[in-house]
PDB file of N, CA and C in Angstrom:
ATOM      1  N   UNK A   1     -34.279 -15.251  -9.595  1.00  0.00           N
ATOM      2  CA  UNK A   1     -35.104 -14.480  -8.728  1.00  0.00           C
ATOM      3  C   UNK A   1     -36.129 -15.409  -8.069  1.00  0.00           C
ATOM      4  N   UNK A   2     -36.143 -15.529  -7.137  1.00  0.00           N
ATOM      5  CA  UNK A   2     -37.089 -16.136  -6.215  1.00  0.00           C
ATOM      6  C   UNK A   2     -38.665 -15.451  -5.613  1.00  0.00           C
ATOM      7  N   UNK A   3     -39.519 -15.948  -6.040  1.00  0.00           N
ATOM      8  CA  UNK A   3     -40.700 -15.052  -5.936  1.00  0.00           C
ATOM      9  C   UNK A   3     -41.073 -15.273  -3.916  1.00  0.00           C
ATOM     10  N   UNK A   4     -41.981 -15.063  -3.305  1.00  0.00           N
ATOM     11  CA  UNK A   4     -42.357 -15.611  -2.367  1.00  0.00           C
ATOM     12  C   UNK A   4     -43.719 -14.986  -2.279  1.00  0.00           C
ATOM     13  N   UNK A   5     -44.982 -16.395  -2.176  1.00  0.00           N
ATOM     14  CA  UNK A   5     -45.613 -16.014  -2.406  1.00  0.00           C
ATOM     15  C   UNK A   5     -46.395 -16.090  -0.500  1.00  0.00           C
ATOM     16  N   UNK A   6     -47.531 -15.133  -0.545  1.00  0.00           N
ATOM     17  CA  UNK A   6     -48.133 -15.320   1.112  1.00  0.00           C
ATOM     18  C   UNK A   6     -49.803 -15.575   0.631  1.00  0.00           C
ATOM     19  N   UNK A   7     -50.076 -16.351   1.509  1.00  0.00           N
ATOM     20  CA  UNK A   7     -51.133 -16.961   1.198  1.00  0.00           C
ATOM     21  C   UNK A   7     -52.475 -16.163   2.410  1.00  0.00           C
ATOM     22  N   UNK A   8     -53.363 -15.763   1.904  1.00  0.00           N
ATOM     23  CA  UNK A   8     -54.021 -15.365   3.063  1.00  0.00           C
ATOM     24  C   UNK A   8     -55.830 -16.009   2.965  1.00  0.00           C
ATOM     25  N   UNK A   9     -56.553 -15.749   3.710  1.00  0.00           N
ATOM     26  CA  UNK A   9     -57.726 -17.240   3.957  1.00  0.00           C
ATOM     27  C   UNK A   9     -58.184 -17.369   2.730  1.00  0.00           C
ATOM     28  N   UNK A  10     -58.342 -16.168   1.857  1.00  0.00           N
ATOM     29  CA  UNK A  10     -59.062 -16.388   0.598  1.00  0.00           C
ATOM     30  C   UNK A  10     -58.746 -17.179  -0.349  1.00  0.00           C
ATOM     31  N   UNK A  11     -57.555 -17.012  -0.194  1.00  0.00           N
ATOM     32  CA  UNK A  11     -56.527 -18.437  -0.870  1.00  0.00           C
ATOM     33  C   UNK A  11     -56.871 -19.678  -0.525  1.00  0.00           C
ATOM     34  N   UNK A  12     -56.780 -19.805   1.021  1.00  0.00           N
ATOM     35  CA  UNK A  12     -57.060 -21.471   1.419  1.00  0.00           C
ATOM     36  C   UNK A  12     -59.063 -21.810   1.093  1.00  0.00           C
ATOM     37  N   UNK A  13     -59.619 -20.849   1.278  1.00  0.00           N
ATOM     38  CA  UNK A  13     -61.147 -20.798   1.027  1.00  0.00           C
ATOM     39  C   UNK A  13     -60.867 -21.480  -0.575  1.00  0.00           C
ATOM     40  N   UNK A  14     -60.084 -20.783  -1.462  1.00  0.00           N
ATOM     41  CA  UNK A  14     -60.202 -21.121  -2.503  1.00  0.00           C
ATOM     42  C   UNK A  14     -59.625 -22.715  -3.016  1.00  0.00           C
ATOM     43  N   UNK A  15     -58.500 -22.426  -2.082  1.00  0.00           N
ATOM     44  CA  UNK A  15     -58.106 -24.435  -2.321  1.00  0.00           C
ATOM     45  C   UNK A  15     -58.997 -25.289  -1.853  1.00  0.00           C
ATOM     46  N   UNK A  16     -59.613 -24.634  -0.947  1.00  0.00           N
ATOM     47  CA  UNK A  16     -60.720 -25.915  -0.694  1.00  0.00           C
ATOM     48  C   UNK A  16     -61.739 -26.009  -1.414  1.00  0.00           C
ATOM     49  N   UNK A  17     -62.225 -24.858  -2.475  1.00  0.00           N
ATOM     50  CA  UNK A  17     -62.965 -25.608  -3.152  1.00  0.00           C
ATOM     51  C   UNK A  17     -62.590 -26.036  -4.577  1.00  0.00           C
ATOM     52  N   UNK A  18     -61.477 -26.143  -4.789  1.00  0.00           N
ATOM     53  CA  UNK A  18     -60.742 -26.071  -5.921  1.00  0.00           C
ATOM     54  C   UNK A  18     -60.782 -27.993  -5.714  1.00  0.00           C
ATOM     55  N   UNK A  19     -60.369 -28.054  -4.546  1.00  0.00           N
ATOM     56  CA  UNK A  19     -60.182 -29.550  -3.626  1.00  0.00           C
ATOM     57  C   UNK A  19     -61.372 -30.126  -4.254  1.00  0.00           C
ATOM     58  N   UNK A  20     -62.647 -29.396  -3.547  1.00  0.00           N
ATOM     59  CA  UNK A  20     -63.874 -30.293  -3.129  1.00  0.00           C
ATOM     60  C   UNK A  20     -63.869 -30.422  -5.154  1.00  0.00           C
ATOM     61  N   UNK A  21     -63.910 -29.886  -5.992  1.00  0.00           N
ATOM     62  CA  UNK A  21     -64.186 -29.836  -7.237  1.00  0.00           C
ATOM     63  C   UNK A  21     -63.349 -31.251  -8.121  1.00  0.00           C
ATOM     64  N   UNK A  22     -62.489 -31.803  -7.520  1.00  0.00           N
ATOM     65  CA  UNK A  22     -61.627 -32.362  -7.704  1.00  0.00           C
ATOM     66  C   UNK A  22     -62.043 -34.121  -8.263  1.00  0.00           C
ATOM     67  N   UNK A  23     -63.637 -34.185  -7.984  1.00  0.00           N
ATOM     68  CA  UNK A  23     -64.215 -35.360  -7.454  1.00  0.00           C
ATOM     69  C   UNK A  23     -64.689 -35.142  -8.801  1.00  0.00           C
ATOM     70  N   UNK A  24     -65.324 -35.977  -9.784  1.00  0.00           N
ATOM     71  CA  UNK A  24     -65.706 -36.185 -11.067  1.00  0.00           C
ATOM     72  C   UNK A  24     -67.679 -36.300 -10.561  1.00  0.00           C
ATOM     73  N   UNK A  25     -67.841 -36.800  -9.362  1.00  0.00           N
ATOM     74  CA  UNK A  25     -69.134 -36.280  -9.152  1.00  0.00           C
ATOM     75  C   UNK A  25     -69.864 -35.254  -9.237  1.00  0.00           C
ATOM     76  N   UNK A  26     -68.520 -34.501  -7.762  1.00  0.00           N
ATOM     77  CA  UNK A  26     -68.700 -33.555  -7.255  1.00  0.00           C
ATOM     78  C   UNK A  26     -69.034 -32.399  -8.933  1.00  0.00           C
ATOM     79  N   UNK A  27     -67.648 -32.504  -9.799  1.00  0.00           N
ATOM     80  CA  UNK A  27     -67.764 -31.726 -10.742  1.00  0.00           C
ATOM     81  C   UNK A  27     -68.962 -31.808 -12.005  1.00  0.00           C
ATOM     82  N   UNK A  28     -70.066 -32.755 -11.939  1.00  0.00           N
ATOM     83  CA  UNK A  28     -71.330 -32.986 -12.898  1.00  0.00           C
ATOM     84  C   UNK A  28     -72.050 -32.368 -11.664  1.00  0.00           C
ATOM     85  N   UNK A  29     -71.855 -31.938 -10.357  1.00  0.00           N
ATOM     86  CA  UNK A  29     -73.192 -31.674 -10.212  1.00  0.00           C
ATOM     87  C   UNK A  29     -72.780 -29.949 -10.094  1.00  0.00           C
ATOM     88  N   UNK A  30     -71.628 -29.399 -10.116  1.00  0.00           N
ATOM     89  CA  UNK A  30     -71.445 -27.816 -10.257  1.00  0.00           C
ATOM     90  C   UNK A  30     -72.022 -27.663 -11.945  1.00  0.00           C
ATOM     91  N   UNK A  31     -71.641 -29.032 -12.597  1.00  0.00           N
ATOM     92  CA  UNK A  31     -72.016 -28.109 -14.065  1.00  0.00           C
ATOM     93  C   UNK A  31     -73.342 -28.109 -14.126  1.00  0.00           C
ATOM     94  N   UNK A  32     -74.303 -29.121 -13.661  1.00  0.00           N
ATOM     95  CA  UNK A  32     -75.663 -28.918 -13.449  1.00  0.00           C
ATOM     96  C   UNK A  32     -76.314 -27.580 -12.933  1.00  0.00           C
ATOM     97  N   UNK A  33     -75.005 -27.697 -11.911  1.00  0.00           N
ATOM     98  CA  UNK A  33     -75.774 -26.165 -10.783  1.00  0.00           C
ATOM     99  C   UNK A  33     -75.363 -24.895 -11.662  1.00  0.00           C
ATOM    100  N   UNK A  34     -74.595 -25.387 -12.698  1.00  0.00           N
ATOM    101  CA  UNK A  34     -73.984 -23.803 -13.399  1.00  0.00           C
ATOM    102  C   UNK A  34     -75.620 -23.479 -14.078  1.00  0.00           C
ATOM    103  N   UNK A  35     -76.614 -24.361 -14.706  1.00  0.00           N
ATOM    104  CA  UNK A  35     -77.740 -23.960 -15.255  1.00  0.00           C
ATOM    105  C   UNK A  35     -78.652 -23.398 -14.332  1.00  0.00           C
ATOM    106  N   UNK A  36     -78.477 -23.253 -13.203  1.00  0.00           N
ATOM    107  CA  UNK A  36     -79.672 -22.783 -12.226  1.00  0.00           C
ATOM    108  C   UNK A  36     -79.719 -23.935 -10.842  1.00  0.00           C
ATOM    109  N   UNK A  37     -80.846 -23.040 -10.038  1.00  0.00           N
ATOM    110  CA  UNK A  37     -80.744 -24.332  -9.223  1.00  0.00           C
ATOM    111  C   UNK A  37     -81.635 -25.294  -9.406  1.00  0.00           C
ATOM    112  N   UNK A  38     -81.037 -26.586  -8.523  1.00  0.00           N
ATOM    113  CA  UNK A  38     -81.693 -27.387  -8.773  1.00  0.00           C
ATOM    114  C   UNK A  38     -82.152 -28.404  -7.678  1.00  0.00           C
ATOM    115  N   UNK A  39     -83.522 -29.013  -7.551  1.00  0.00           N
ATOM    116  CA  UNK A  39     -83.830 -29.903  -6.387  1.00  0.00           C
ATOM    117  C   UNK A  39     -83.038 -31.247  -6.054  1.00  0.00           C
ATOM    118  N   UNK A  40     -82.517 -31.468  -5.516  1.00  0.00           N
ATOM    119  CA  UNK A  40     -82.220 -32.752  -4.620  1.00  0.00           C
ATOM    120  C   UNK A  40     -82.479 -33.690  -5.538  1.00  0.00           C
ATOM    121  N   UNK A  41     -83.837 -33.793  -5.851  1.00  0.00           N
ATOM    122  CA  UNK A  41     -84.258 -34.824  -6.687  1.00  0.00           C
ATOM    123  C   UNK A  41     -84.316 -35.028  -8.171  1.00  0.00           C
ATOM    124  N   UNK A  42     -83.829 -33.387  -8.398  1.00  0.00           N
ATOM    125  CA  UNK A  42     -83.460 -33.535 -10.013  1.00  0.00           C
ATOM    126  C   UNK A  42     -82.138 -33.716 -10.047  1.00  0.00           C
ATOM    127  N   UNK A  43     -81.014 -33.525  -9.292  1.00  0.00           N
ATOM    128  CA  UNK A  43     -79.575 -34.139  -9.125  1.00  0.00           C
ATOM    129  C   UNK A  43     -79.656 -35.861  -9.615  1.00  0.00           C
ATOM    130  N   UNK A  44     -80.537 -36.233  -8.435  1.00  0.00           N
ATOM    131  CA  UNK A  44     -80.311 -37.540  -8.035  1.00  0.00           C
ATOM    132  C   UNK A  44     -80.637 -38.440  -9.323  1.00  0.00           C
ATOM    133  N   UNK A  45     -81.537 -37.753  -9.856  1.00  0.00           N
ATOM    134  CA  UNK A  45     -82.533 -38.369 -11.680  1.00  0.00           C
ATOM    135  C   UNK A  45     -80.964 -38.521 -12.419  1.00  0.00           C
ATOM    136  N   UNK A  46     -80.432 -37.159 -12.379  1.00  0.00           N
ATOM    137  CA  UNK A  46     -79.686 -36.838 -13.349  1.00  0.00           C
ATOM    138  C   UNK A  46     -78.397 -37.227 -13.383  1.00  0.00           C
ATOM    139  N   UNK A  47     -77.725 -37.357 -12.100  1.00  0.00           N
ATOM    140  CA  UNK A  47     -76.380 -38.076 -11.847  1.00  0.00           C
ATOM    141  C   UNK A  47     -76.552 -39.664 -11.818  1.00  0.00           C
ATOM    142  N   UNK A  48     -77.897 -40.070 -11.618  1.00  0.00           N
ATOM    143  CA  UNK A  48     -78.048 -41.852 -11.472  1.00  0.00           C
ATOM    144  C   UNK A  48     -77.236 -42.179 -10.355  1.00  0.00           C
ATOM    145  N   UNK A  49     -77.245 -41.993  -9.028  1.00  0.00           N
ATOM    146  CA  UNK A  49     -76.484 -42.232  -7.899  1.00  0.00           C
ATOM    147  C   UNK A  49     -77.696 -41.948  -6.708  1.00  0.00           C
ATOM    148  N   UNK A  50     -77.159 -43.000  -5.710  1.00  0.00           N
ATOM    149  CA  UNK A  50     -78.478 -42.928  -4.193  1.00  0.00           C
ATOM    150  C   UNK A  50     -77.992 -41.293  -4.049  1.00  0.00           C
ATOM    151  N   UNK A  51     -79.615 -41.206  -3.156  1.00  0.00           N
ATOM    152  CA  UNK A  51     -79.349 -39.926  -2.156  1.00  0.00           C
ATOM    153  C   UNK A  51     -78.581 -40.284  -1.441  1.00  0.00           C
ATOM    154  N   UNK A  52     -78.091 -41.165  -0.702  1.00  0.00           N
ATOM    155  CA  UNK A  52     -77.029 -41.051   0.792  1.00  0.00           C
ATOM    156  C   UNK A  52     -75.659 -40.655  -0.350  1.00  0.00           C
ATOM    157  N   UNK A  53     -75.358 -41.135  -1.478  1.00  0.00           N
ATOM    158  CA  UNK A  53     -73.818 -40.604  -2.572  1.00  0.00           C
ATOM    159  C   UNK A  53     -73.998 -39.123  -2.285  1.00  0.00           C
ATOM    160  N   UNK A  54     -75.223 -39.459  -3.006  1.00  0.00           N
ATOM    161  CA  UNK A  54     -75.602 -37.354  -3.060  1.00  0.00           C
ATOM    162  C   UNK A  54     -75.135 -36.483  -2.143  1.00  0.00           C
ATOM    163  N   UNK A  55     -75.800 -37.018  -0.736  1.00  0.00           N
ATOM    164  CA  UNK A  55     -75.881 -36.596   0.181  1.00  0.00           C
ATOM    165  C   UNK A  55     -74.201 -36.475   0.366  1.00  0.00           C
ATOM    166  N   UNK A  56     -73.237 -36.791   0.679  1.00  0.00           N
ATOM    167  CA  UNK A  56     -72.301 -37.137   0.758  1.00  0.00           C
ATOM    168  C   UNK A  56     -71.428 -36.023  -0.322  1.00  0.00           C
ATOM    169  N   UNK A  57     -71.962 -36.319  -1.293  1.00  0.00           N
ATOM    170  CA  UNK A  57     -70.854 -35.023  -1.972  1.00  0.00           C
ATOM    171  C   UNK A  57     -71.293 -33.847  -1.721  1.00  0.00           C
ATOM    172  N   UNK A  58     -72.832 -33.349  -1.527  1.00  0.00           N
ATOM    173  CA  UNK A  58     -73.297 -32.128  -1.491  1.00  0.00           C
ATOM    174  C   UNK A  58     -72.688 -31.909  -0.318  1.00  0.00           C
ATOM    175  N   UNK A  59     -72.439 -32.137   1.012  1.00  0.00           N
ATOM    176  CA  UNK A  59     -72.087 -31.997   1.958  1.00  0.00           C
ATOM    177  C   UNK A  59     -70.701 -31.138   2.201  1.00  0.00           C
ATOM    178  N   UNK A  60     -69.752 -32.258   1.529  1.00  0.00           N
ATOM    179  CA  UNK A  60     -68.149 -31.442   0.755  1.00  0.00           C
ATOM    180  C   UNK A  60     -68.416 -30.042   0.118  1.00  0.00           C
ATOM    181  N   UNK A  61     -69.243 -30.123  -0.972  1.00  0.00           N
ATOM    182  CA  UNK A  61     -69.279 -28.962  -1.901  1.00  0.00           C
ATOM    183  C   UNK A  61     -69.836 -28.014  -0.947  1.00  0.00           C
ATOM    184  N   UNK A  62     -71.010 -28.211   0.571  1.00  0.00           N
ATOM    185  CA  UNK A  62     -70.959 -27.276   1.040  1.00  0.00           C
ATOM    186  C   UNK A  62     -70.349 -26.159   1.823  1.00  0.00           C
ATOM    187  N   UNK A  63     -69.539 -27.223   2.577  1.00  0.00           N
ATOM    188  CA  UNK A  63     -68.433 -27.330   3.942  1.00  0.00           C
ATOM    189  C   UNK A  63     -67.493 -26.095   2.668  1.00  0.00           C
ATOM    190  N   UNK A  64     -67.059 -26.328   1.593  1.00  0.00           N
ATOM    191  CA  UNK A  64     -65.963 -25.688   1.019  1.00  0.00           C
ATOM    192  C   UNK A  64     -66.780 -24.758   0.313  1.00  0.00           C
ATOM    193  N   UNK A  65     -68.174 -24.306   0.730  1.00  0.00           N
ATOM    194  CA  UNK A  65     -68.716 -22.795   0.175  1.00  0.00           C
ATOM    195  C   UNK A  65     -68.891 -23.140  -1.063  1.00  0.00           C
ATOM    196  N   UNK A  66     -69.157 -24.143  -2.320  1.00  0.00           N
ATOM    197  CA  UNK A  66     -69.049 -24.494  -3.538  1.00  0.00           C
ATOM    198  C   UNK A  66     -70.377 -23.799  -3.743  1.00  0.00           C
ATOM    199  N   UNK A  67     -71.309 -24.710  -2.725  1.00  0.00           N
ATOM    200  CA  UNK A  67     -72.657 -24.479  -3.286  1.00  0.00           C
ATOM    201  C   UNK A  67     -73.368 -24.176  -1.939  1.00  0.00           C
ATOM    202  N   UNK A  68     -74.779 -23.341  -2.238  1.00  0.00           N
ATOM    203  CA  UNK A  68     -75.767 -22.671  -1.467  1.00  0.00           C
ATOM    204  C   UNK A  68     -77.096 -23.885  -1.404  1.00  0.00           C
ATOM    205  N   UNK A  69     -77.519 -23.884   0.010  1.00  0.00           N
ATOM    206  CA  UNK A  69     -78.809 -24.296  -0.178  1.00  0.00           C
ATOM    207  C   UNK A  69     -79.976 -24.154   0.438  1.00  0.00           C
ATOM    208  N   UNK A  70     -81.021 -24.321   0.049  1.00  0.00           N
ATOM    209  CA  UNK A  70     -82.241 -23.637   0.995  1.00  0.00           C
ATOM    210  C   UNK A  70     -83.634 -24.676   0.809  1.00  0.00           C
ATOM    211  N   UNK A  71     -83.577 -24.447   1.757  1.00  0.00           N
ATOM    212  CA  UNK A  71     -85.319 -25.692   2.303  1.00  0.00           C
ATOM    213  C   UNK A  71     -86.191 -25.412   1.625  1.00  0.00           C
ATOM    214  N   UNK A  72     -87.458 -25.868   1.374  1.00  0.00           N
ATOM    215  CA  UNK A  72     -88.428 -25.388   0.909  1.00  0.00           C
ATOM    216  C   UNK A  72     -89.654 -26.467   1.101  1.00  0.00           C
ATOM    217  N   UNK A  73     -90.397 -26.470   2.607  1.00  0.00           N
ATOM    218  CA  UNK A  73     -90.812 -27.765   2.779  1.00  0.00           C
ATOM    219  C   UNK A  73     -90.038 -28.780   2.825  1.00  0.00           C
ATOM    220  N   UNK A  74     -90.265 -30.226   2.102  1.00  0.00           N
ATOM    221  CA  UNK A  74     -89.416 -30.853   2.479  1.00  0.00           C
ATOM    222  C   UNK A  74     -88.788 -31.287   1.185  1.00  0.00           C
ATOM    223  N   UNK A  75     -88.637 -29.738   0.430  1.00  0.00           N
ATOM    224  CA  UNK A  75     -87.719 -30.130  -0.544  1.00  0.00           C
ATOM    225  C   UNK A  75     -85.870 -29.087  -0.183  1.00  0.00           C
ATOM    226  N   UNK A  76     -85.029 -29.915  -0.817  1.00  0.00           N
ATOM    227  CA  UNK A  76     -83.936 -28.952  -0.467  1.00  0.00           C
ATOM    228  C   UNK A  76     -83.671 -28.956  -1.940  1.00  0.00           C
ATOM    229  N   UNK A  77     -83.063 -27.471  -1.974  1.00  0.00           N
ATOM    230  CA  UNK A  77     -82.436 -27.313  -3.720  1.00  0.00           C
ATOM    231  C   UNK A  77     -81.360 -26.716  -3.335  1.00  0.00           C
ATOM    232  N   UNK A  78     -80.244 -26.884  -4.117  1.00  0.00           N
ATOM    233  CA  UNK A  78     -79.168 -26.090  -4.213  1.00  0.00           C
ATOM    234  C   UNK A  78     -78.888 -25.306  -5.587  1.00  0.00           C
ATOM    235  N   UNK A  79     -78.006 -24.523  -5.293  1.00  0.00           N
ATOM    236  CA  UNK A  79     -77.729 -23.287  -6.274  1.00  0.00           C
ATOM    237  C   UNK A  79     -75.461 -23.314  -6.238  1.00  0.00           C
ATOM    238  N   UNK A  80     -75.004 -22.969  -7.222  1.00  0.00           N
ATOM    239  CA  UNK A  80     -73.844 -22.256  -7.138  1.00  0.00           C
ATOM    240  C   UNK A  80     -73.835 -21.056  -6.190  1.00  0.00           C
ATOM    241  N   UNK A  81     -72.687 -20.876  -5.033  1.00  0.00           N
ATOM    242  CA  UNK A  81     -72.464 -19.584  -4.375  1.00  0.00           C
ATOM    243  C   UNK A  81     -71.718 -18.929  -5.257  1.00  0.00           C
ATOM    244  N   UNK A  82     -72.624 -17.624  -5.825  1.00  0.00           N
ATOM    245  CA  UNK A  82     -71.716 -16.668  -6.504  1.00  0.00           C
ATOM    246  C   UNK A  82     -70.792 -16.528  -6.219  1.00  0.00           C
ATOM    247  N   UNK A  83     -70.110 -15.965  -4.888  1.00  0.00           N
ATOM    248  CA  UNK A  83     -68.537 -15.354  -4.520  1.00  0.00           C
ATOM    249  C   UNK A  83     -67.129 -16.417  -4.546  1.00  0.00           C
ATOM    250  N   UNK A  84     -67.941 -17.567  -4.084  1.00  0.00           N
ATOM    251  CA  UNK A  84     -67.321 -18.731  -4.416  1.00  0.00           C
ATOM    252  C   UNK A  84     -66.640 -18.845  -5.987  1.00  0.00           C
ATOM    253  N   UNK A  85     -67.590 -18.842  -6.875  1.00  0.00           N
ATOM    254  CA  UNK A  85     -67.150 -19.052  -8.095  1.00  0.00           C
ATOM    255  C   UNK A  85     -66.437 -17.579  -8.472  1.00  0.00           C
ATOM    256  N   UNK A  86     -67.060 -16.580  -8.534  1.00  0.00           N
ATOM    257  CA  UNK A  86     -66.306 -15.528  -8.549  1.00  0.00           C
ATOM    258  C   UNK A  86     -64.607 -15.651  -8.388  1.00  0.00           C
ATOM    259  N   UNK A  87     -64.877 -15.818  -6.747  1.00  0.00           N
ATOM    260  CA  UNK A  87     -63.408 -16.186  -6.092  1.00  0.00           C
ATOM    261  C   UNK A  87     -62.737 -16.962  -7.167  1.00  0.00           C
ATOM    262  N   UNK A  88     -62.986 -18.053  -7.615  1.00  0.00           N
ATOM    263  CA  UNK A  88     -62.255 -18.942  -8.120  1.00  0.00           C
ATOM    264  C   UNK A  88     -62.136 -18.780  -9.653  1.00  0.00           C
ATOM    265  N   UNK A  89     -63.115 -18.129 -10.500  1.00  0.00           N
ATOM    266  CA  UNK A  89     -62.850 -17.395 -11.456  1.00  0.00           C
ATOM    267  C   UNK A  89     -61.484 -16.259 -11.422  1.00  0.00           C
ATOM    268  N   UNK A  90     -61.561 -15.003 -10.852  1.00  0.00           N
ATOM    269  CA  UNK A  90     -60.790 -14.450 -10.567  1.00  0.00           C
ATOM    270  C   UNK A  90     -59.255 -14.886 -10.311  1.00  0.00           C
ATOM    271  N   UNK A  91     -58.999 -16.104  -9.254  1.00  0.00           N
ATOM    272  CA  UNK A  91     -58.283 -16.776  -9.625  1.00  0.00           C
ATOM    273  C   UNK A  91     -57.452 -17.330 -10.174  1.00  0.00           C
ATOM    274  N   UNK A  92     -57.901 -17.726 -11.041  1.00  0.00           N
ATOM    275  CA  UNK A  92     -57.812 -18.573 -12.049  1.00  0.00           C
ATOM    276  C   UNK A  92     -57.170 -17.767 -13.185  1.00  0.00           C
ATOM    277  N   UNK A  93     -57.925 -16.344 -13.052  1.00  0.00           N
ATOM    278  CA  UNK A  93     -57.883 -15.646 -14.567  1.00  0.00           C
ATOM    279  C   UNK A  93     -56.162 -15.012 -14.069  1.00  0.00           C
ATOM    280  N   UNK A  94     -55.990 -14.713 -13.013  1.00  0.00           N
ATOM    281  CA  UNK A  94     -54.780 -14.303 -12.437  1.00  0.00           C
ATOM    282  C   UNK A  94     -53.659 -15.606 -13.032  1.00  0.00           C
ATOM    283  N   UNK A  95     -54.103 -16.633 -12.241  1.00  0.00           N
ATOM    284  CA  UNK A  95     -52.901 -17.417 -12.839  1.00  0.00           C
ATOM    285  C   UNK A  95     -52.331 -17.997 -14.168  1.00  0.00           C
ATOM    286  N   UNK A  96     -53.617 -17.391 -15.330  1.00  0.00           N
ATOM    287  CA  UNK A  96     -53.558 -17.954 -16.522  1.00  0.00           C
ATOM    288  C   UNK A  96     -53.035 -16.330 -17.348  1.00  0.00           C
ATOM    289  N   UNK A  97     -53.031 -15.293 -16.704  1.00  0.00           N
ATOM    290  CA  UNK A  97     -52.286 -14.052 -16.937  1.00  0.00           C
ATOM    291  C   UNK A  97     -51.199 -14.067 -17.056  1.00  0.00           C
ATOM    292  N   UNK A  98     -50.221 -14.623 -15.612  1.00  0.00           N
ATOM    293  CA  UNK A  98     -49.221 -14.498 -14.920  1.00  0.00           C
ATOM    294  C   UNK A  98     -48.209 -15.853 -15.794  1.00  0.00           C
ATOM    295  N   UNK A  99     -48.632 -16.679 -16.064  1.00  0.00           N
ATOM    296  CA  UNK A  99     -48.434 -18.220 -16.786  1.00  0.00           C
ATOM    297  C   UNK A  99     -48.331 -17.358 -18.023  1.00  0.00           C
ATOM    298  N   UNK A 100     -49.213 -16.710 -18.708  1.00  0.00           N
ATOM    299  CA  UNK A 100     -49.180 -16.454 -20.357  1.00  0.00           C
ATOM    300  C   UNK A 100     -47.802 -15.041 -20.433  1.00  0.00           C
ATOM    301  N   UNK A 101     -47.563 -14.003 -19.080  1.00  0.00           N
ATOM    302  CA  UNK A 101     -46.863 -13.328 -19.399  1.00  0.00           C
ATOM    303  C   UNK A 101     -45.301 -13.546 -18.625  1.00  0.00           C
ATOM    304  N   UNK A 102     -45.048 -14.469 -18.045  1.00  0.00           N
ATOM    305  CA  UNK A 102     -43.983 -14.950 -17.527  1.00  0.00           C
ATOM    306  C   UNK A 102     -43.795 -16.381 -17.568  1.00  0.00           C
ATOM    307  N   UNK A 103     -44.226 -17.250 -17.132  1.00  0.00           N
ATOM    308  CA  UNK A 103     -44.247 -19.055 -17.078  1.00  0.00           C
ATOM    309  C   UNK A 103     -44.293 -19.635 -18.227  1.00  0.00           C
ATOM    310  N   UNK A 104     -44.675 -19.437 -19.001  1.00  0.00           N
ATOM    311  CA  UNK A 104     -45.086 -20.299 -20.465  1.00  0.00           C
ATOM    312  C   UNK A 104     -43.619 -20.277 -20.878  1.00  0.00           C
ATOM    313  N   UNK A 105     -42.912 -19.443 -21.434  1.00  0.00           N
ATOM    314  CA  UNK A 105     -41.837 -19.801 -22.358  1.00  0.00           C
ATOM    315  C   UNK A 105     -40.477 -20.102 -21.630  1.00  0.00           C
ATOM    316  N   UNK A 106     -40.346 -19.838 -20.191  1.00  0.00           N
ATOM    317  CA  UNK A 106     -39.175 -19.901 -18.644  1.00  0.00           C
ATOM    318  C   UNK A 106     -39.145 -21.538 -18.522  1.00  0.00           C
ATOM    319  N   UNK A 107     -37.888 -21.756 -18.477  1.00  0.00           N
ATOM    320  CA  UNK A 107     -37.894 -23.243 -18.198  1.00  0.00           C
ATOM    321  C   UNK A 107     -37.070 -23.019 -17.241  1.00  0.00           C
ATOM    322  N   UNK A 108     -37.073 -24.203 -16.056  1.00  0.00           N
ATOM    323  CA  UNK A 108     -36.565 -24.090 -14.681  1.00  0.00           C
ATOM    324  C   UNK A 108     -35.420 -24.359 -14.642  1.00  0.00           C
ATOM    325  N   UNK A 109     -34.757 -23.457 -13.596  1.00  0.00           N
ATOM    326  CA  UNK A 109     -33.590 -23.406 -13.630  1.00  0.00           C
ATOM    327  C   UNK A 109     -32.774 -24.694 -12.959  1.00  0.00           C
ATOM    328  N   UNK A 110     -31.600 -25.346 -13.540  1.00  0.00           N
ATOM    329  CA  UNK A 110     -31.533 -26.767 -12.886  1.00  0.00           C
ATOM    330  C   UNK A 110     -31.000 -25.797 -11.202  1.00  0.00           C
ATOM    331  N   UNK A 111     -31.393 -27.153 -10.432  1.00  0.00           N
ATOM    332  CA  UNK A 111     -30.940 -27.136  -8.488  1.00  0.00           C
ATOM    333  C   UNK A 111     -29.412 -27.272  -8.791  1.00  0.00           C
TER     334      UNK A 111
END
């Protein structure tokens, strides 16, 4: 049986940040942001990397909706975008459903 699957934006929204997450930077500063948000400058303490690196991954993680951010003077902080993670929670929990009640024990059929 051949499944076919259709992909619609929420899907590609979601590969891209599945993508941007992909980076071992990128992924210490979502687990940072999983505690709350945090300033620019407590990233930068905490990852040990220049602002222009920083600058540079936060940028990705934004472009792909990862993470939220907001001015405050001339400080910037970022936060996790709920729907984002949501999205990709949800996800996730789908494909680790679908894997535990069909995929896990199916071995592929030879071509």
């Amino acid at each position: 049986m051949t499944e076919t699957l259709v992909l619609g934006p929420a899907d590609a929204e979601t590969a891209a940040a599945m993508k941007a997450l992909g980076d071992p930077i990128r992924w210490s500063v979502v687990q940072l942001l999983a505690h709350g948000e945090r300033c620019v400058c407590d990233l930068e303490d905490a990852l040990g990397i220049s602002q222009s690196r920083l600058s540079y991954h936060l940028a990705i993680l934004r472009d792909a909706e990862v993470v939220a951010h907001r001015k405050s003077g001339r400080w910037v902080y970022y936060s996790l975008d709920p729907q984002t993670v949501e999205r990709a929670v949800d996800v996730l929990g789908a494909l680790t459903r679908s894997w535990n009640r069909e995929g896990r024990h199916r071995r592929a059929r030879p071509c």
